[in-house]
PDB file of N, CA and C in Angstrom:
ATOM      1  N   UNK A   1       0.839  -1.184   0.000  1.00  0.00           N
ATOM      2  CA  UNK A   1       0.000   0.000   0.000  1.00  0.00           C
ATOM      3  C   UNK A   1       0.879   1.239   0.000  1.00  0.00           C
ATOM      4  N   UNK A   2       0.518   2.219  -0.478  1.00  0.00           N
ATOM      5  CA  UNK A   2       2.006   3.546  -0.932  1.00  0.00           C
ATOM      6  C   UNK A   2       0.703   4.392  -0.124  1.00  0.00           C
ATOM      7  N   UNK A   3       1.121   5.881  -0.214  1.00  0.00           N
ATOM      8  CA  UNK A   3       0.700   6.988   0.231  1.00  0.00           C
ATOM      9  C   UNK A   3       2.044   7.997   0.318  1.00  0.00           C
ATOM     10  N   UNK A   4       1.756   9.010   1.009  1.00  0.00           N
ATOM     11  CA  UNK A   4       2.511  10.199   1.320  1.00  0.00           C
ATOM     12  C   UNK A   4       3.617   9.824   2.794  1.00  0.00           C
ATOM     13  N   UNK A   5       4.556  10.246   2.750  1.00  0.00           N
ATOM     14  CA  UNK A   5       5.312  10.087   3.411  1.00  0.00           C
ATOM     15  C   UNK A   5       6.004  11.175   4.155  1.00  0.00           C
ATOM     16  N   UNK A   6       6.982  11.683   5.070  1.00  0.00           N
ATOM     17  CA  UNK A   6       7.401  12.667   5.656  1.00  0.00           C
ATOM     18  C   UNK A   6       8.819  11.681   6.496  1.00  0.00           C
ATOM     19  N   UNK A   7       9.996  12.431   5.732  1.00  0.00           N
ATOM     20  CA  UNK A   7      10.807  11.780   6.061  1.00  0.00           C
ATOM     21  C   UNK A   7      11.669  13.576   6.989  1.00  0.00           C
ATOM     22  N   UNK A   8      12.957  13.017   8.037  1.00  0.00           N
ATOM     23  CA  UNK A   8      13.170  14.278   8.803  1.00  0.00           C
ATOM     24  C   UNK A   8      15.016  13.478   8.895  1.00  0.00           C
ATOM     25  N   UNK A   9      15.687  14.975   8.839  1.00  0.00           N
ATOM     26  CA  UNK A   9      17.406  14.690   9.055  1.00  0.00           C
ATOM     27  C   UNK A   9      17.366  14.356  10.584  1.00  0.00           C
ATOM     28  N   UNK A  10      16.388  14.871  11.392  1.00  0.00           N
ATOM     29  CA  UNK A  10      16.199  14.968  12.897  1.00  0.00           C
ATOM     30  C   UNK A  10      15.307  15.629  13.449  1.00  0.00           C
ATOM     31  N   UNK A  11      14.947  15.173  14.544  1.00  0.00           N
ATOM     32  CA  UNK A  11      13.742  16.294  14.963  1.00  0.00           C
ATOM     33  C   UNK A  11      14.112  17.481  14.682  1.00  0.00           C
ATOM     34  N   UNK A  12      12.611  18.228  14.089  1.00  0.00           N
ATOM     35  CA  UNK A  12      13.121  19.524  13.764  1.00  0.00           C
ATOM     36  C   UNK A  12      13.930  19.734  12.977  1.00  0.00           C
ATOM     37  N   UNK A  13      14.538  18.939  12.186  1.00  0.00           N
ATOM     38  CA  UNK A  13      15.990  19.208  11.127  1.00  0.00           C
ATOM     39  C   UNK A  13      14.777  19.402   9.902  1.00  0.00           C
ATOM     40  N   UNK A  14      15.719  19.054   8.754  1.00  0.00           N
ATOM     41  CA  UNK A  14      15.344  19.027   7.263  1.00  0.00           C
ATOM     42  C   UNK A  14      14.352  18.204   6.955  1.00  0.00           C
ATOM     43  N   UNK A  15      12.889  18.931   5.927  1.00  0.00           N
ATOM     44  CA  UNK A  15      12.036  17.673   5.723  1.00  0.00           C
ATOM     45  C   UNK A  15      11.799  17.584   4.509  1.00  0.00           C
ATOM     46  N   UNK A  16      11.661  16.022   4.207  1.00  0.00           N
ATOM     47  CA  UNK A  16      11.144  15.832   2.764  1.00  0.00           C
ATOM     48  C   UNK A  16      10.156  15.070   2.580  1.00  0.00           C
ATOM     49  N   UNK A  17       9.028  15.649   1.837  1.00  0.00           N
ATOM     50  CA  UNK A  17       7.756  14.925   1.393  1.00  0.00           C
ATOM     51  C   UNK A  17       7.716  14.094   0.451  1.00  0.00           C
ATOM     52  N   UNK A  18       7.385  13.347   0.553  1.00  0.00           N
ATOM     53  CA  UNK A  18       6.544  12.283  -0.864  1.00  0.00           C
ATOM     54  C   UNK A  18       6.080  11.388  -0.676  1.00  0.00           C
ATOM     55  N   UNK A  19       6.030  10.869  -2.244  1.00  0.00           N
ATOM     56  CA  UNK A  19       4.627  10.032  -3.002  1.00  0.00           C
ATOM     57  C   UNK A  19       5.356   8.558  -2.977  1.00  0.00           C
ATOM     58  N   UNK A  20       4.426   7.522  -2.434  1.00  0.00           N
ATOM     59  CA  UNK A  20       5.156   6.269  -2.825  1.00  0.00           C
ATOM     60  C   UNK A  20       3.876   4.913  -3.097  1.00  0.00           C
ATOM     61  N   UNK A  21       4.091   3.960  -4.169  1.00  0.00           N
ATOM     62  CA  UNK A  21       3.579   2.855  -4.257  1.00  0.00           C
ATOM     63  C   UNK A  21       3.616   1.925  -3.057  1.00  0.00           C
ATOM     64  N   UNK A  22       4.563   1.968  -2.072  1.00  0.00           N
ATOM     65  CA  UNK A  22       5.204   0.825  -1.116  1.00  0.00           C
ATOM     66  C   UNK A  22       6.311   1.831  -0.085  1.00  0.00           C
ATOM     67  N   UNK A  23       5.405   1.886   0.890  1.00  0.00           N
ATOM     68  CA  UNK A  23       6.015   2.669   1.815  1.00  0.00           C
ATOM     69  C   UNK A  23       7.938   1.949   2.324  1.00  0.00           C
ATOM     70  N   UNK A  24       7.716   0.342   2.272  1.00  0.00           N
ATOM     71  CA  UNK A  24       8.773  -0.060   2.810  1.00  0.00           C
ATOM     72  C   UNK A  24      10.326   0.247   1.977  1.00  0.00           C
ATOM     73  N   UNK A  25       9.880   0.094   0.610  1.00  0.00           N
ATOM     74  CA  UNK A  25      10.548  -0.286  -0.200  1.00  0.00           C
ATOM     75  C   UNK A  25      11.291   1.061  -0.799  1.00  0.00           C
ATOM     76  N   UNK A  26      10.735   2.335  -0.151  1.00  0.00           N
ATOM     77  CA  UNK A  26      10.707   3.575  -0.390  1.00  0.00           C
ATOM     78  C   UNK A  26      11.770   4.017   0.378  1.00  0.00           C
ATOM     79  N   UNK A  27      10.948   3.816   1.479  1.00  0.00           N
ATOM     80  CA  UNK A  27      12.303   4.130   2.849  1.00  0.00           C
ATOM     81  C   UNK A  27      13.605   3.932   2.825  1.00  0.00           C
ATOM     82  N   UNK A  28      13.368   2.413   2.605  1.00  0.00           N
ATOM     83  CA  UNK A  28      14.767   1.547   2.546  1.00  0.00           C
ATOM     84  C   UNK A  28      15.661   2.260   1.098  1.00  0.00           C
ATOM     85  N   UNK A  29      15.045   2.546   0.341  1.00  0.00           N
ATOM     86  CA  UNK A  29      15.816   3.472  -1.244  1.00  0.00           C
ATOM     87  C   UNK A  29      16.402   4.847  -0.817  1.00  0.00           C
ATOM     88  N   UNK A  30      15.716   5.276   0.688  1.00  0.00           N
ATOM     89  CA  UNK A  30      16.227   6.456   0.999  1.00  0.00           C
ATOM     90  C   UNK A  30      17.442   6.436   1.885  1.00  0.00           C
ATOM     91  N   UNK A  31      17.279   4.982   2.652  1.00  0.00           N
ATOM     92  CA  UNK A  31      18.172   4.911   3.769  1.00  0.00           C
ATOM     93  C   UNK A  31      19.251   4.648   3.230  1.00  0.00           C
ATOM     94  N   UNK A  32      19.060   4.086   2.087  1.00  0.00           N
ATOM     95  CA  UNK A  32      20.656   3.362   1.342  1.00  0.00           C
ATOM     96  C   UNK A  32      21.287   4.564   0.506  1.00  0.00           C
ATOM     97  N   UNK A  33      20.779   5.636   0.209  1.00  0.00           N
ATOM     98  CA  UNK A  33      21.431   6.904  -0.063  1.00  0.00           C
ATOM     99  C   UNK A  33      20.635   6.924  -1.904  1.00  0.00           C
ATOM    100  N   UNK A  34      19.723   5.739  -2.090  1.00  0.00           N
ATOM    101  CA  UNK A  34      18.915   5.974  -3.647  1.00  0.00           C
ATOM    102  C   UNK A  34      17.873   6.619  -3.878  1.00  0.00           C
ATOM    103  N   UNK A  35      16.848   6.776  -3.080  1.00  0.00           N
ATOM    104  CA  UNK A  35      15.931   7.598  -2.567  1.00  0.00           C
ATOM    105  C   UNK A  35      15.699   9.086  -3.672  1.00  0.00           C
ATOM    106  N   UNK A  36      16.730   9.961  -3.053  1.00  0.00           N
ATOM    107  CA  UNK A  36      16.808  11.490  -3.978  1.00  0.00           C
ATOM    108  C   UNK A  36      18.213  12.060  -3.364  1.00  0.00           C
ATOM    109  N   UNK A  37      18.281  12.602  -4.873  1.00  0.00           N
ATOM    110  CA  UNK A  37      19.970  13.138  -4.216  1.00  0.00           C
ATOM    111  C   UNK A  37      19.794  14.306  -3.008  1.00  0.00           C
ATOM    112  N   UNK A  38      18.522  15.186  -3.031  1.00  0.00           N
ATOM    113  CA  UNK A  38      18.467  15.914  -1.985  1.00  0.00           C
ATOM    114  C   UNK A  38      18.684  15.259  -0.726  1.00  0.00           C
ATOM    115  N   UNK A  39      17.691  14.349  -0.584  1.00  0.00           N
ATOM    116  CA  UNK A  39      18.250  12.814   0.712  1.00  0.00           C
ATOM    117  C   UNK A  39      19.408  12.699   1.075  1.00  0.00           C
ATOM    118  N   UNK A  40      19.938  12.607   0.349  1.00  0.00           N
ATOM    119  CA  UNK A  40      21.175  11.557   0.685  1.00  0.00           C
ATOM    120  C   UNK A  40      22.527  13.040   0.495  1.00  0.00           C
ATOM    121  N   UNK A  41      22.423  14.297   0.125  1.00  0.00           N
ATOM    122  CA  UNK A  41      23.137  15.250   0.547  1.00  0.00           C
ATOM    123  C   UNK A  41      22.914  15.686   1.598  1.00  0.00           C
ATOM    124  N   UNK A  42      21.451  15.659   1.906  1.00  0.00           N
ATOM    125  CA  UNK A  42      21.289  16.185   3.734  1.00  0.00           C
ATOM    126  C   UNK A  42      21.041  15.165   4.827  1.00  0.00           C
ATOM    127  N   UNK A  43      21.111  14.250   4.416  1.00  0.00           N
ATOM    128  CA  UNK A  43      21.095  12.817   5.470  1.00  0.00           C
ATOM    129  C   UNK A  43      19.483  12.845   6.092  1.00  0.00           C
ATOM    130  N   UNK A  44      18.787  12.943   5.167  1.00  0.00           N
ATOM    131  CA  UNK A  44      17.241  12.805   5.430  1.00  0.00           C
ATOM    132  C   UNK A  44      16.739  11.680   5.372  1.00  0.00           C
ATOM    133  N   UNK A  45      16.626  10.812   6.400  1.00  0.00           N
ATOM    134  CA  UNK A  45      16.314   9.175   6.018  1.00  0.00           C
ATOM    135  C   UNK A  45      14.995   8.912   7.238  1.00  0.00           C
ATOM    136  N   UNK A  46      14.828   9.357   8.426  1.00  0.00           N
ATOM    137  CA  UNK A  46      14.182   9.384   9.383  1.00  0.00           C
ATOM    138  C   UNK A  46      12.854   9.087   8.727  1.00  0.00           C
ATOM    139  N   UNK A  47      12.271   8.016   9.040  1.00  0.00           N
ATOM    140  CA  UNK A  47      10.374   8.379   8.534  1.00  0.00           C
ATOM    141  C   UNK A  47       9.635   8.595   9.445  1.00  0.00           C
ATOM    142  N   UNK A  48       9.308  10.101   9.645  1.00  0.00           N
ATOM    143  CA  UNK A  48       8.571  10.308  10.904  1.00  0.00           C
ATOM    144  C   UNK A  48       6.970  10.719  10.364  1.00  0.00           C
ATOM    145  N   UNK A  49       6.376  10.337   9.227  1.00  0.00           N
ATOM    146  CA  UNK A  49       4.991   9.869   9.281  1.00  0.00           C
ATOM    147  C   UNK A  49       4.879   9.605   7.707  1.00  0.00           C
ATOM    148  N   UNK A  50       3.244   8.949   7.885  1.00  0.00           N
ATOM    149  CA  UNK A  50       2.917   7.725   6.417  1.00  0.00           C
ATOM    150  C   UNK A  50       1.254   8.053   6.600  1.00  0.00           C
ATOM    151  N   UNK A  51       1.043   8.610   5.754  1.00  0.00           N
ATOM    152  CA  UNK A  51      -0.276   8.537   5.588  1.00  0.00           C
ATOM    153  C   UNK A  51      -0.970   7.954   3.912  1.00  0.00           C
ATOM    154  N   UNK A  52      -1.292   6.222   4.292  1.00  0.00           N
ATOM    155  CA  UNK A  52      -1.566   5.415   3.329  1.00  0.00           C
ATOM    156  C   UNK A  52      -2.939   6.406   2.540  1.00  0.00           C
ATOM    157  N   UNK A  53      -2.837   5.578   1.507  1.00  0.00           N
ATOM    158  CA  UNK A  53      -4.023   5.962   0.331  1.00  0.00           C
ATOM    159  C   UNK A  53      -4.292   5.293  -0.446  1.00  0.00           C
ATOM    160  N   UNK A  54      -5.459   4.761  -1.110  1.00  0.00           N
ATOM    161  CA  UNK A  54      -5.797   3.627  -1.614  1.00  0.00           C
ATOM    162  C   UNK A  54      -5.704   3.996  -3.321  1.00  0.00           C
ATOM    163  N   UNK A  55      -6.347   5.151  -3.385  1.00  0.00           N
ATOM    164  CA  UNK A  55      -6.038   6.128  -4.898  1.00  0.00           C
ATOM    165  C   UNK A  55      -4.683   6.747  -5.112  1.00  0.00           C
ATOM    166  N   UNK A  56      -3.868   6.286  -5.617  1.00  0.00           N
ATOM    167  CA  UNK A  56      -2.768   7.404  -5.485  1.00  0.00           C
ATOM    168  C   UNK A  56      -2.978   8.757  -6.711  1.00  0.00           C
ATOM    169  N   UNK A  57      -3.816   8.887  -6.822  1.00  0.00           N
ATOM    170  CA  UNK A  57      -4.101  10.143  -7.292  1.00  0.00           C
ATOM    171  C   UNK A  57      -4.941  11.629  -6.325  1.00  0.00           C
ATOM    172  N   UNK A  58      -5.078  10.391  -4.830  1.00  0.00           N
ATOM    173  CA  UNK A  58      -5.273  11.661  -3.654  1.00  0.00           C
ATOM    174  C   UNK A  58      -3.899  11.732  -3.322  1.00  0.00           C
ATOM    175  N   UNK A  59      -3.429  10.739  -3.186  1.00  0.00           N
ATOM    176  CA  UNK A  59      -2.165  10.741  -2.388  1.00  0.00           C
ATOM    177  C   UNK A  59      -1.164  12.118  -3.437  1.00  0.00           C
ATOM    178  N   UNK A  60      -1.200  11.860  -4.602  1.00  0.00           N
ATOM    179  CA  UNK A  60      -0.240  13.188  -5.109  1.00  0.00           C
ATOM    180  C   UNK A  60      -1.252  13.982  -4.789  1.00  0.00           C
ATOM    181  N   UNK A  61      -2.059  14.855  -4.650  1.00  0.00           N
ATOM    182  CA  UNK A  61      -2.927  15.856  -4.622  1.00  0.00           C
ATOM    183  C   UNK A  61      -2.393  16.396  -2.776  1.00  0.00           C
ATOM    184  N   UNK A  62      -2.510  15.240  -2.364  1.00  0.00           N
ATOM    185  CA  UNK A  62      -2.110  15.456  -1.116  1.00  0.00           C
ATOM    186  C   UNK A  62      -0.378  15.924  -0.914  1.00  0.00           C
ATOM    187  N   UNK A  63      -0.065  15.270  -1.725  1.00  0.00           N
ATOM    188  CA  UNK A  63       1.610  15.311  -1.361  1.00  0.00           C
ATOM    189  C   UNK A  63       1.657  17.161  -1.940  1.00  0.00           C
ATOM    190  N   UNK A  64       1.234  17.463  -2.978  1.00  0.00           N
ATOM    191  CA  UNK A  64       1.068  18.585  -3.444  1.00  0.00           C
ATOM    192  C   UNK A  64       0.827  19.579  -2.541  1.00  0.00           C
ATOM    193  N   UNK A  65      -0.221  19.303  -1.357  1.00  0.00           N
ATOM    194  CA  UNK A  65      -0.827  20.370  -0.871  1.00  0.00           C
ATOM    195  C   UNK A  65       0.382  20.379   0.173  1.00  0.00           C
ATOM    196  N   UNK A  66       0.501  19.620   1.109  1.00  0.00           N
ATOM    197  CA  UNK A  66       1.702  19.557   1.871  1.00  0.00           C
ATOM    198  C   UNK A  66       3.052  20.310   1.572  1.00  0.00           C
ATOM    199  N   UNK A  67       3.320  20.212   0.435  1.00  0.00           N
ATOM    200  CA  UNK A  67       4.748  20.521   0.608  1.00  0.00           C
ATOM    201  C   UNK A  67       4.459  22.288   0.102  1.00  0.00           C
ATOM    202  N   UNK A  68       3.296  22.871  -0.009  1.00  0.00           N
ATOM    203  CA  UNK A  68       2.853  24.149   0.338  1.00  0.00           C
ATOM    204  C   UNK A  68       2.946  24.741   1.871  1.00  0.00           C
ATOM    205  N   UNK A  69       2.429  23.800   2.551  1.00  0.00           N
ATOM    206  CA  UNK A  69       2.504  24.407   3.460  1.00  0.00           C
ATOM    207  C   UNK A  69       3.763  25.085   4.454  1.00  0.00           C
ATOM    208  N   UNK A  70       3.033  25.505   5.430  1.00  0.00           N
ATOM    209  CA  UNK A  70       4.374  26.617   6.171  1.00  0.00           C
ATOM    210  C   UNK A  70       4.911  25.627   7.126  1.00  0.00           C
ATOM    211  N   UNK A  71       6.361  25.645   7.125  1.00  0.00           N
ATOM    212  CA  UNK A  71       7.045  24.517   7.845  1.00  0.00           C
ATOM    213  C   UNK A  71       6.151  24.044   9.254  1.00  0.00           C
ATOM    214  N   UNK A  72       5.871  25.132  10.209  1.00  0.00           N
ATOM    215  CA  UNK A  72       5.788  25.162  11.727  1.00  0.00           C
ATOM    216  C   UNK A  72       4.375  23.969  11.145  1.00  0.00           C
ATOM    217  N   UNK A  73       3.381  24.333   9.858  1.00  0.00           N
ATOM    218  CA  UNK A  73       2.372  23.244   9.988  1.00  0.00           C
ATOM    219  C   UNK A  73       2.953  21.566   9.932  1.00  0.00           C
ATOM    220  N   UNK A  74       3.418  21.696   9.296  1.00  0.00           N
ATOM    221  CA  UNK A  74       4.529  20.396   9.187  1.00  0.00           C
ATOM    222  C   UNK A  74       4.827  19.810  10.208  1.00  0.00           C
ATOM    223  N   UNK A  75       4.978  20.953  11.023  1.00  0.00           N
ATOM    224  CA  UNK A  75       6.147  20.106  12.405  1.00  0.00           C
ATOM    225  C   UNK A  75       4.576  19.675  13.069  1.00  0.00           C
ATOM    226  N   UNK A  76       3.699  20.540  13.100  1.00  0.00           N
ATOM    227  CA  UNK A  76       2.489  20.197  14.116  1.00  0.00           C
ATOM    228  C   UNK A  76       2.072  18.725  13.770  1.00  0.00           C
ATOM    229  N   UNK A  77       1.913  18.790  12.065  1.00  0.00           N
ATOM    230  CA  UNK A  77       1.166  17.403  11.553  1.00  0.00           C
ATOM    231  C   UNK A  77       1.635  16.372  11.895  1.00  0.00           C
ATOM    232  N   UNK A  78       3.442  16.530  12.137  1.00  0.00           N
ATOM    233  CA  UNK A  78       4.723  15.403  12.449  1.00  0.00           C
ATOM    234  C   UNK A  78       4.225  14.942  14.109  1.00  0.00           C
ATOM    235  N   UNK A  79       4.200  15.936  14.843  1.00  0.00           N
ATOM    236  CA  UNK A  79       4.219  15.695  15.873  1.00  0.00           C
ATOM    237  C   UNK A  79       2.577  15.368  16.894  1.00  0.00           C
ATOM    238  N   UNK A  80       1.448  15.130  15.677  1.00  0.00           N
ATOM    239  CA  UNK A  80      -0.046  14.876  16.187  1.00  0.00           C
ATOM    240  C   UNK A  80      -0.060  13.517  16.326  1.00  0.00           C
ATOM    241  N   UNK A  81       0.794  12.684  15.943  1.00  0.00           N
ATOM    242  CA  UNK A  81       1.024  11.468  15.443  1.00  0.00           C
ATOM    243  C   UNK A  81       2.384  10.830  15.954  1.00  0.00           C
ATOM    244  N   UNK A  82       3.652  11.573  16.220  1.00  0.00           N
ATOM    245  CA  UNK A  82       4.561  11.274  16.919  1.00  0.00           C
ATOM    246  C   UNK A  82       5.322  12.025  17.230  1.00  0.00           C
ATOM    247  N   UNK A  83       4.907  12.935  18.354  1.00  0.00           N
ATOM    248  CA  UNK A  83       5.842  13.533  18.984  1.00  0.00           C
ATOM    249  C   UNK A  83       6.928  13.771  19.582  1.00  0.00           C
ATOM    250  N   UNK A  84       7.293  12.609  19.773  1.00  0.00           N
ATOM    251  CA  UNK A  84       8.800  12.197  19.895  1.00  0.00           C
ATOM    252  C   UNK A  84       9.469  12.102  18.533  1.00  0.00           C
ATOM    253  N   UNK A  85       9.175  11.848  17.088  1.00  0.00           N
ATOM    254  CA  UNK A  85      10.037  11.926  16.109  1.00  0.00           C
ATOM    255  C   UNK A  85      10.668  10.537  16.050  1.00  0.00           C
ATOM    256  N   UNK A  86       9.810   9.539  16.564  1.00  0.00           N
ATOM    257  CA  UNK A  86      10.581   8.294  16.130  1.00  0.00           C
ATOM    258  C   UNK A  86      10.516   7.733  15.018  1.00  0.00           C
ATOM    259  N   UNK A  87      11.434   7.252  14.243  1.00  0.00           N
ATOM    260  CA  UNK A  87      11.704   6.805  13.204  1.00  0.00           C
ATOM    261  C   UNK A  87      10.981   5.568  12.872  1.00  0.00           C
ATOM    262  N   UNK A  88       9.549   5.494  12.265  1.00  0.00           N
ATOM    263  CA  UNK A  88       8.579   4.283  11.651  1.00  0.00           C
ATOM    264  C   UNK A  88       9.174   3.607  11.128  1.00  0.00           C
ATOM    265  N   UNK A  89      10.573   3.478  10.570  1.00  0.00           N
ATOM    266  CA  UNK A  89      11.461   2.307   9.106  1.00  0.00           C
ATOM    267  C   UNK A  89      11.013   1.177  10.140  1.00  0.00           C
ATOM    268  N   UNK A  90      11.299   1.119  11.333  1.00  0.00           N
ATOM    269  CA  UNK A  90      11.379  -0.081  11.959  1.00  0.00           C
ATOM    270  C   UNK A  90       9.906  -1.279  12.366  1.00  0.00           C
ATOM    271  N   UNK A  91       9.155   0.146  11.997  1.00  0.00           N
ATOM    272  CA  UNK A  91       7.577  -0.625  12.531  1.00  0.00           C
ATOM    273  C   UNK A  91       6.716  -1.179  10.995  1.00  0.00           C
ATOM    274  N   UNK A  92       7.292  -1.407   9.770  1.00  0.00           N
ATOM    275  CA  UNK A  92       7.831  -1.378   8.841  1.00  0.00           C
ATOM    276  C   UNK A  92       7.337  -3.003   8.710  1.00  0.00           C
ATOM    277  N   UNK A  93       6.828  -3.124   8.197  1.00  0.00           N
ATOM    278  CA  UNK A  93       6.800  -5.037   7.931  1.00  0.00           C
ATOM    279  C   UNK A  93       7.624  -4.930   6.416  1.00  0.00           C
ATOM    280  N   UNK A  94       8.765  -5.147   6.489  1.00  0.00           N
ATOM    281  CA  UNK A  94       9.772  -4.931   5.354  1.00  0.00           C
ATOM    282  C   UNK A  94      10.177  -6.759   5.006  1.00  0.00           C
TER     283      UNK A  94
END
């Protein structure tokens, strides 16, 4: 199942949004430095949230609207869901 994703260099560090078919398989492309060269120049691998979608034509609409928004909303959306900033790769059925 894919959806939108929100990956972080660290709490509060650098964030990057996107679109994926397979959340696991996504991650793991980011963690290994294949992901996006922006990734893997700022060491953005953290997945600190996943919001699945069954259409992925909400899911880009969504990924779209997101990466509009103003960072501080970002951090709120990151942190309604995990406020501590722990890294999901692991909860991950990979």
């Amino acid at each position: 199942m894919g959806g939108i994703y929100i990956l972080a260099s660290a709490p509060y560090g650098t964030l990057y949004i996107g679109v994926t078919n397979h959340f696991a398989r996504r991650a793991f492309e980011h963690r290994e430095g294949v992901g996006s060269e922006f990734c893997k120049r700022y060491g953005v691998h953290r997945l600190v949230r996943m919001e699945p979608f069954e259409d992925m034509a909400l899911a880009i609409r969504r990924e779209k609207r997101l990466k509009k928004w103003p960072r501080q909303w970002k951090i709120n959306l990151i942190e309604s869901d995990n406020p501590t900033w722990d890294d999901l790769y692991n909860r991950l059925n990979c």
